[in-house]
Protein backbone atom coordinates (compact mmCIF):
# COMPACT_ATOMS: atom_id res chain seq x y z
CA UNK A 1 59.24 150.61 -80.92
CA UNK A 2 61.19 150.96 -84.12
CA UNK A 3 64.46 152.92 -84.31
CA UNK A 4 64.93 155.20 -81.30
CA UNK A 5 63.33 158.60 -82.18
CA UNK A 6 65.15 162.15 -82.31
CA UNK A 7 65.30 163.82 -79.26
CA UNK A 8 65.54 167.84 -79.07
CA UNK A 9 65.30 170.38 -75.89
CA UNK A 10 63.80 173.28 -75.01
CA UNK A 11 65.65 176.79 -75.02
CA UNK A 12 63.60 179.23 -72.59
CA UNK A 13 65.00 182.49 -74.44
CA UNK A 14 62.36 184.20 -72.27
CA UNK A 15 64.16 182.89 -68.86
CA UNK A 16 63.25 179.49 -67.22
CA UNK A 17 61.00 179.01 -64.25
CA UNK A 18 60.75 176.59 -61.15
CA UNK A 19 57.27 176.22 -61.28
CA UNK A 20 54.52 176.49 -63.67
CA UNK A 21 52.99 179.48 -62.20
CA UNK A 22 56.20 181.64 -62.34
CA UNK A 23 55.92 180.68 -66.36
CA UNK A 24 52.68 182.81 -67.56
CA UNK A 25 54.75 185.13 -69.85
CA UNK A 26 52.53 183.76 -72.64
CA UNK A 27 49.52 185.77 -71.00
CA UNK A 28 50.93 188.97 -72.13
CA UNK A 29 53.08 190.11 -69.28
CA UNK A 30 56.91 189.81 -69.02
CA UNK A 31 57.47 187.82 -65.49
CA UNK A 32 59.94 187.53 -62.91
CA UNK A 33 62.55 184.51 -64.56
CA UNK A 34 64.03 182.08 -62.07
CA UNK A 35 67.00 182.02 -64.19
CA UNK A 36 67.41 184.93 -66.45
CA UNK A 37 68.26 184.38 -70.62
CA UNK A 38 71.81 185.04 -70.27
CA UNK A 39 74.01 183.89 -72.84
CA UNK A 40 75.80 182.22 -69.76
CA UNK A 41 73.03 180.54 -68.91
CA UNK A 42 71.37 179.27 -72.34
CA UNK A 43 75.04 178.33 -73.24
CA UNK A 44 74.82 176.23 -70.08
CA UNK A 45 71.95 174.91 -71.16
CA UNK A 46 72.63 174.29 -74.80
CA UNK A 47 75.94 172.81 -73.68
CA UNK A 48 74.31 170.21 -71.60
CA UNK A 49 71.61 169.30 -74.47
CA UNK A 50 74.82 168.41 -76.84
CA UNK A 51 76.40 166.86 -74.12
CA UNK A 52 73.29 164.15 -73.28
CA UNK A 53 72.80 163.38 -77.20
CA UNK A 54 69.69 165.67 -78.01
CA UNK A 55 69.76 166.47 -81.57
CA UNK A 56 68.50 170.42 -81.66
CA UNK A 57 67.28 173.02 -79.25
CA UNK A 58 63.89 174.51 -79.83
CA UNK A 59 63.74 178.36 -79.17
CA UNK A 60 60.23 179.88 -78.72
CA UNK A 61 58.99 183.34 -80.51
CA UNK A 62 57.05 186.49 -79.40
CA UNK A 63 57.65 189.38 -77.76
CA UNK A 64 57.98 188.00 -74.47
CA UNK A 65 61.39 185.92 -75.71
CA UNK A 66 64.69 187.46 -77.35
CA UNK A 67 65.26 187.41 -80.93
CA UNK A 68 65.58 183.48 -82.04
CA UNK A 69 67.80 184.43 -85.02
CA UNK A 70 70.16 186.04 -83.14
CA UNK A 71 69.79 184.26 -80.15
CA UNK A 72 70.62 181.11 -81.59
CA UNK A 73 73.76 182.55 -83.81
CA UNK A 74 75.51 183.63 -80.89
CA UNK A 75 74.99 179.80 -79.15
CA UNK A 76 76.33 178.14 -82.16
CA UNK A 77 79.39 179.94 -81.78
CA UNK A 78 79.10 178.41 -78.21
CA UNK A 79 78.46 174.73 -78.96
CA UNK A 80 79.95 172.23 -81.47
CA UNK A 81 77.41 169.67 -83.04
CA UNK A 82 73.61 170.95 -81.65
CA UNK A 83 71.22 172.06 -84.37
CA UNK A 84 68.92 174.79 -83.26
CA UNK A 85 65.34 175.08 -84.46
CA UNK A 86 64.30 178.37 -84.75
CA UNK A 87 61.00 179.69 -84.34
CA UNK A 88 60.05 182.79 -86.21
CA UNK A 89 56.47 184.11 -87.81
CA UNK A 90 56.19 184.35 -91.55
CA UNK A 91 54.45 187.86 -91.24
CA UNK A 92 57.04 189.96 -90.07
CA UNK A 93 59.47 188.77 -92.08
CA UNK A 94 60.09 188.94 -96.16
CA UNK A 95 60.44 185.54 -97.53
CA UNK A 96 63.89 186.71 -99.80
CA UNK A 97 65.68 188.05 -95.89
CA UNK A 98 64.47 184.58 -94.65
CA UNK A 99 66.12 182.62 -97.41
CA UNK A 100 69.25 184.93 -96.76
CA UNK A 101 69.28 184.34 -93.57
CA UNK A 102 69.38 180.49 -93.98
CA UNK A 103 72.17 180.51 -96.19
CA UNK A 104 73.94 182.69 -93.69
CA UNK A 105 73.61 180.42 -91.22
CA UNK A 106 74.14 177.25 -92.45
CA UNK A 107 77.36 178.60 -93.76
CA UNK A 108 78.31 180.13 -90.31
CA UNK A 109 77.53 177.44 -88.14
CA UNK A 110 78.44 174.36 -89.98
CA UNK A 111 74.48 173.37 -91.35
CA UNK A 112 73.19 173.47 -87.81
CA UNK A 113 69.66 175.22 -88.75
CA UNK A 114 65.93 174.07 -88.65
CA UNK A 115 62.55 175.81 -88.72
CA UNK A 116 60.15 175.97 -86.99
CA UNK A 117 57.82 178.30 -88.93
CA UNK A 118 54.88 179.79 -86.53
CA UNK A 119 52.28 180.80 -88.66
CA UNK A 120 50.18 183.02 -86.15
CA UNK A 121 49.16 183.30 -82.35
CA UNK A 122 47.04 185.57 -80.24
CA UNK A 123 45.34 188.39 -81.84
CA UNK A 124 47.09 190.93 -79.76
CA UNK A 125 50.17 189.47 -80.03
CA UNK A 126 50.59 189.36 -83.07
CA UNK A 127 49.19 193.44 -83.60
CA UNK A 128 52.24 193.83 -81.21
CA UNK A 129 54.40 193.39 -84.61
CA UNK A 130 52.10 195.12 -86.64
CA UNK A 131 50.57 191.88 -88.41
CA UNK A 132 46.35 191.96 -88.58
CA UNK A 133 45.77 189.40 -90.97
CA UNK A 134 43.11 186.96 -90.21
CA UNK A 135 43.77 183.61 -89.54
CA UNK A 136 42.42 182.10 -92.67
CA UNK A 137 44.62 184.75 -94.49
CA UNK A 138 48.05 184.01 -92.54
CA UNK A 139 48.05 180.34 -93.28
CA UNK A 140 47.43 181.28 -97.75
CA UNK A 141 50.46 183.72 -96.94
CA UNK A 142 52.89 180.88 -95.04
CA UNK A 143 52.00 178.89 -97.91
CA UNK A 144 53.34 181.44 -100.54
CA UNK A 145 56.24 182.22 -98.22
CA UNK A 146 57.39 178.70 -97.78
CA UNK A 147 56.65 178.07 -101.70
CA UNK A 148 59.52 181.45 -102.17
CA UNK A 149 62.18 180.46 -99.19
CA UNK A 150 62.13 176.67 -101.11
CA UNK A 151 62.90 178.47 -104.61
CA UNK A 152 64.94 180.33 -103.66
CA UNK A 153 67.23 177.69 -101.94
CA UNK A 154 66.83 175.32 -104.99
CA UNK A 155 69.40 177.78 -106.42
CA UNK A 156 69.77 180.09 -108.87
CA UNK A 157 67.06 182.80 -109.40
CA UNK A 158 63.30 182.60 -107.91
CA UNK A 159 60.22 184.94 -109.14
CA UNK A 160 56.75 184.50 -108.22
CA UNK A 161 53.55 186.78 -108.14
CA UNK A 162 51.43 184.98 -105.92
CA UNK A 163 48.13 187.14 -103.31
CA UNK A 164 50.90 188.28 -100.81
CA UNK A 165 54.04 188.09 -101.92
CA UNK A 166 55.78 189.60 -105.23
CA UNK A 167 59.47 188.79 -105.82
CA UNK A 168 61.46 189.22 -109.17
CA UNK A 169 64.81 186.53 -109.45
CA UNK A 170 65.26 186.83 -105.91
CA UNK A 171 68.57 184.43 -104.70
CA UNK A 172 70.90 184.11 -102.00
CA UNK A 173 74.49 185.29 -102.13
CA UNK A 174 75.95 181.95 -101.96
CA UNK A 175 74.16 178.26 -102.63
CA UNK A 176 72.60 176.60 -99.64
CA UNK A 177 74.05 173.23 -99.65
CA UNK A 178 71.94 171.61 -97.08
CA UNK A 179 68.02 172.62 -96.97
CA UNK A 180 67.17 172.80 -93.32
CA UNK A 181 64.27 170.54 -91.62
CA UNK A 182 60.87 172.85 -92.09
CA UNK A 183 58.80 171.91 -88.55
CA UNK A 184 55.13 173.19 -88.72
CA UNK A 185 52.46 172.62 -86.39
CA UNK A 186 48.22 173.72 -86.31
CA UNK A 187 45.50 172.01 -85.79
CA UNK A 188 42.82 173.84 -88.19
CA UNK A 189 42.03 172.27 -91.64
CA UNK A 190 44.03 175.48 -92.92
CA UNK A 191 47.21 174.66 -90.77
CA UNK A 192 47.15 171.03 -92.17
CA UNK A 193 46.66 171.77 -95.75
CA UNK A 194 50.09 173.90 -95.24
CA UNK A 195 51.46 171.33 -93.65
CA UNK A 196 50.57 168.81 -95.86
CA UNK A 197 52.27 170.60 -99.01
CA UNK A 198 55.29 172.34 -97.28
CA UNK A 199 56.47 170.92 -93.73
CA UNK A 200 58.98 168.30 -93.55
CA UNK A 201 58.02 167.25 -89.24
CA UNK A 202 54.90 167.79 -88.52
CA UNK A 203 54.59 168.98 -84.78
CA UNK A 204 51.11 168.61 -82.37
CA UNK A 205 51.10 169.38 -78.93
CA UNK A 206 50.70 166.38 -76.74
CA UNK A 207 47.02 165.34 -76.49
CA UNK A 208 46.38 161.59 -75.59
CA UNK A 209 48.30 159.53 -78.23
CA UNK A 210 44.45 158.48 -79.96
CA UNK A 211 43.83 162.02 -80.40
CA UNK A 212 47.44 162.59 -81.39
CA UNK A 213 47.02 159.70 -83.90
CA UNK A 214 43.61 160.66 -85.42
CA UNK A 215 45.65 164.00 -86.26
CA UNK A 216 48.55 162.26 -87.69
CA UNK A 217 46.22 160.10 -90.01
CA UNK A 218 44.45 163.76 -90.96
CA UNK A 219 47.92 164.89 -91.90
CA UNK A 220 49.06 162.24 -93.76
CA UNK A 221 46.08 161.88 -95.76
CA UNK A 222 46.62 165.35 -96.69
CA UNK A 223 49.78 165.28 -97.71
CA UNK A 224 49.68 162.14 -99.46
CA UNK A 225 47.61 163.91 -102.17
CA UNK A 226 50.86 166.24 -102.84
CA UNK A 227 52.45 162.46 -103.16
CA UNK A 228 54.47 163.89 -99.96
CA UNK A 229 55.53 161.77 -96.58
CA UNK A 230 56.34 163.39 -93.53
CA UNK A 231 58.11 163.07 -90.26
CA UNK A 232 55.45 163.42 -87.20
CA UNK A 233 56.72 164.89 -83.55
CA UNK A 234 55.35 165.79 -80.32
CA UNK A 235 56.50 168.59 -78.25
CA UNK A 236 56.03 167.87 -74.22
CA UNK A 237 56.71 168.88 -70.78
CA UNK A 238 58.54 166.02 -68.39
CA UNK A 239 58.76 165.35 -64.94
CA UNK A 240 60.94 162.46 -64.69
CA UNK A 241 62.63 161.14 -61.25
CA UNK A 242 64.04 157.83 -60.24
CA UNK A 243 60.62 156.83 -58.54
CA UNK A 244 57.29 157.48 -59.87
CA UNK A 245 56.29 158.96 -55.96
CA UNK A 246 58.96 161.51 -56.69
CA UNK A 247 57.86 162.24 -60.23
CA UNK A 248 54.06 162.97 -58.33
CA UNK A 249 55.61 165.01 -55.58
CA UNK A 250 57.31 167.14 -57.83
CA UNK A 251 54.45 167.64 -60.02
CA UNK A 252 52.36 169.19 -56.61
CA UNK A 253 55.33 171.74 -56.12
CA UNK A 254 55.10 172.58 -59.95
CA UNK A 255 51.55 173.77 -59.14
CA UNK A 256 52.43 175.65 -55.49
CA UNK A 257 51.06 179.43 -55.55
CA UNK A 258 48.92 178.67 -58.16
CA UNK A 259 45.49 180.99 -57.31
CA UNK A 260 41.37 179.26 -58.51
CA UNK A 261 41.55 182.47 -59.76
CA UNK A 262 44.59 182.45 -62.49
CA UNK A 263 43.15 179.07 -63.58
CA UNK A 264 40.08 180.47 -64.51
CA UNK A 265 40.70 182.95 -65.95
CA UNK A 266 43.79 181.11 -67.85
CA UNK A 267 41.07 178.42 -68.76
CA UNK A 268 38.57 180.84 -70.20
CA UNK A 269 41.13 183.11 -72.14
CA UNK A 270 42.57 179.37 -73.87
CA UNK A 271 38.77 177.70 -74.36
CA UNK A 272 37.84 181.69 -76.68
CA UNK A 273 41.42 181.21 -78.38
CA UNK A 274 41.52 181.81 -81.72
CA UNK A 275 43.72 178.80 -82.24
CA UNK A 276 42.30 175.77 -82.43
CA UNK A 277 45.46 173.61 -81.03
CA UNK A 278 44.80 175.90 -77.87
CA UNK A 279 41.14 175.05 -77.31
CA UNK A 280 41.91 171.73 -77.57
CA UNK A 281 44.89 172.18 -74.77
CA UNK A 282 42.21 173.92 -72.72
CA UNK A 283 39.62 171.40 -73.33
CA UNK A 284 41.69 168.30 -71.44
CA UNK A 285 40.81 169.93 -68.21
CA UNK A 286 37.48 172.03 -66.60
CA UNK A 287 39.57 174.77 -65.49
CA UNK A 288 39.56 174.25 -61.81
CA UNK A 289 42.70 174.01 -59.75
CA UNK A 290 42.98 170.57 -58.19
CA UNK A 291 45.45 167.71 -56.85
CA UNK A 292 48.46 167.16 -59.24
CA UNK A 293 47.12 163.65 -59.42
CA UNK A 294 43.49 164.26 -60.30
CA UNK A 295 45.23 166.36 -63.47
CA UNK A 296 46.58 162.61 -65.02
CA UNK A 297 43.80 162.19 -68.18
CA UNK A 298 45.54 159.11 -68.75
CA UNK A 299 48.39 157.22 -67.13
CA UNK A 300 51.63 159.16 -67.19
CA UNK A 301 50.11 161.78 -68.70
CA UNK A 302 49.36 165.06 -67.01
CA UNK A 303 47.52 168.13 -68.15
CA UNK A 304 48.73 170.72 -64.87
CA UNK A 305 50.69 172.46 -67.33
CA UNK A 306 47.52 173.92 -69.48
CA UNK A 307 46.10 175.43 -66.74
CA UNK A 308 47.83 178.29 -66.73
CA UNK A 309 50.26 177.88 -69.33
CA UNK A 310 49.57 179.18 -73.25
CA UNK A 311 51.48 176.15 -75.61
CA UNK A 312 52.76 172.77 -74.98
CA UNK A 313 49.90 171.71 -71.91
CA UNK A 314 50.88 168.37 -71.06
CA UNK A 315 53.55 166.76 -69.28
CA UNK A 316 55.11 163.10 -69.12
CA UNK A 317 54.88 162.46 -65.61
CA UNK A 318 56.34 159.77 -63.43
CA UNK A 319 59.50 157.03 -62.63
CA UNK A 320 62.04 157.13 -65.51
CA UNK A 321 60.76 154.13 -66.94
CA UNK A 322 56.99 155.39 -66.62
CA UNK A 323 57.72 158.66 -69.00
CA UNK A 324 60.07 156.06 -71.40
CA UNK A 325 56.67 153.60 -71.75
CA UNK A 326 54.62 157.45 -72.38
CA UNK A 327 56.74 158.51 -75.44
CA UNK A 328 56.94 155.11 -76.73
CA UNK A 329 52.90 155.17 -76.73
CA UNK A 330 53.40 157.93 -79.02
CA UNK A 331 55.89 156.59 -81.17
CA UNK A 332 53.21 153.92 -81.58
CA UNK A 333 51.18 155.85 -83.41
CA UNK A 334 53.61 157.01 -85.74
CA UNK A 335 55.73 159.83 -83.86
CA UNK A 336 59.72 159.93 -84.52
CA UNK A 337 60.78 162.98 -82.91
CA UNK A 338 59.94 165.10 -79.49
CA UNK A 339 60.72 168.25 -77.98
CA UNK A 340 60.93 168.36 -74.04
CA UNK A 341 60.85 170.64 -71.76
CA UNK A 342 60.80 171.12 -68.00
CA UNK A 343 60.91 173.36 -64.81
CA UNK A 344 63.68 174.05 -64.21
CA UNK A 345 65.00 173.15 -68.19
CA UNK A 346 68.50 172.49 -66.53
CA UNK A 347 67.24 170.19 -64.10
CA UNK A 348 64.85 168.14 -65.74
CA UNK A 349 67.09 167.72 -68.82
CA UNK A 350 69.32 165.79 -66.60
CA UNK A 351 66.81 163.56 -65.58
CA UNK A 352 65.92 163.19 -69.55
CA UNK A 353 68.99 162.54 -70.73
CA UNK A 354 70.60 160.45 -68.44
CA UNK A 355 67.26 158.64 -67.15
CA UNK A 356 64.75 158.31 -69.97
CA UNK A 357 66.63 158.53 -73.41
CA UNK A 358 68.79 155.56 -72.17
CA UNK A 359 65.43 153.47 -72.05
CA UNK A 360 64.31 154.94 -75.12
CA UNK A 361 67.33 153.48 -77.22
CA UNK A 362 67.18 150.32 -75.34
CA UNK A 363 63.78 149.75 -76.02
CA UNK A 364 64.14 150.30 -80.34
CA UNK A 365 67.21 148.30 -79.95
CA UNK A 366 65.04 145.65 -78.57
């Protein structure tokens, strides 16, 4: 391992969960939250993420989640040094209000801002905010969006006539003095080719690190043609305990009242997904509900999460030292950044922070 890589947390702006089948929100339907959004309760969260050393707090986006604008405005009036990486869809939003809504908050919160720019999602999801584009078509427009939010935060005035976007010497009210971090993730050619020209961190779900790494090498390929080099990070679930046998026994509750039924039908919703990072969640298991154990598709890593759950499907699972050893097989193959996650976020974070990340810096020191 070489140089300890960035750590960031999740923020459940839809309301965290104690087990994975409490967290099916994604689905479509709003469910009952173990611990409700609250800005008590993120603060708490977001708090405790500063606190342990993680660099930035990921917020989700959709209409199962609050607003991760303002969301994540009012917790940087609650925290001192955490960045927060906010998720938001191209679509619904004009590229000029974007670019003003940077420079307000990097002015308001001290430069504490990244993106994480979310070009689509399910079909019906994203008809929900009026948005029928098809895919092919949403990743040309997050190109032209991202080309307009970068010129106009070079400064002075932008114009551009491009197939979805028309703006005359459109500029922000004040300079941006610090560009935040653009994180983009897809696993399509399309998604890629953005990536390639626009993203700064390059994000993937985490599949076994050789299919995580055959991605990577797609990626850089790509963007090496644009004479670009990006960062590379994995986002994750962890179940992390002293002992590895605790890890395991916590993974079994994480799957208690989960039905054959919801799998299946979770597994054959994923597997007809339009996105092509979701099929290939889907695709690590068959789709049946089994033994946490018989879930591990390699050692420490643990696909119980993508049964049921739309996203991130794959969890770190095991003794402290046993999820260390699985992130530093990623950062093998070339990743420098993660965002975690857990159930429940303010529990496992704890065991993340004060557990894991320790090893983590030990072992790049080393």
């Amino acid at each position: 391992m070489s140089g300890a890589p960035r750590m960031h947390w999740y923020l459940p702006t839809h309301g965290d969960t104690a087990t994975i089948a409490d967290n099916q929100a994604g689905a479509g339907a709003r469910v009952p939250s173990y611990l409700e959004p609250s800005l008590e309760n993120l603060t708490t969260l977001a708090r405790t993420a500063e606190d342990l050393g993680f660099e930035a707090a990921l917020t989700p986006t959709g209409s199962y989640c609050e607003d991760s604008w303002l969301a994540t405005a009012a917790l940087a009036q609650h925290t001192r040094a955490l960045k927060f990486l906010v998720a938001f869809r191209p679509g619904v939003l004009s590229p000029t209000l974007a670019a003003q809504q940077v420079s307000t908050y990097q002015r308001f919160t001290g430069n504490r801002l990244a993106l994480n720019v979310v070009t689509g999602g399910d079909d019906a999801e994203m008809r929900r905010f009026g948005d029928d584009v098809d895919k092919s078509a949403r990743y040309r427009r997050t190109g032209e969006f991202l080309t307009i939010v970068r010129g106009i935060l070079s400064g002075g005035e932008f114009s551009f006539d491009g197939e979805f976007y028309t703006v005359e010497r459109a500029k922000t009210a004040y300079p941006v003095t610090t560009r935040p971090t653009v994180y983009f993730g897809g696993s399509s050619p399309e998604a890629i080719a953005v990536a390639a020209e626009h993203a700064d961190v390059y994000l993937t779900w985490g599949e076994t690190p050789e299919q995580v790494a055959e991605k990577f090498d797609r990626v850089r390929a790509a963007a090496a043609e644009h004479g670009r080099t990006l960062r590379f990070g994995v986002r994750l679930h962890t179940v992390a305990r002293p002992t590895t046998e605790q890890a395991w026994q916590r993974a079994e509750e994480l799957l208690a009242d989960l039905t054959p039924e919801q799998v299946a039908q979770a597994h054959a919703r994923y597997t007809a997904s339009v996105s092509e990072g979701q099929r290939r969640m889907a695709a690590l298991t068959d789709g049946v509900l089994r033994d946490a154990r018989s879930l591990e598709i390699e050692p420490g890593l643990w696909a119980g999460p993508s049964l049921v759950r739309d996203g991130a499907g794959t969890a770190a699972v095991g003794s402290y030292t046993d999820v260390a050893a699985v992130l530093g097989r990623y950062v093998d193959v070339g990743a420098t950044e993660f965002i975690l996650s857990g159930y429940p976020q303010i529990d496992e974070i704890r065991h993340v922070g004060e557990g894991v990340v320790p090893l983590l810096r030990i072992g790049s020191a080393a």
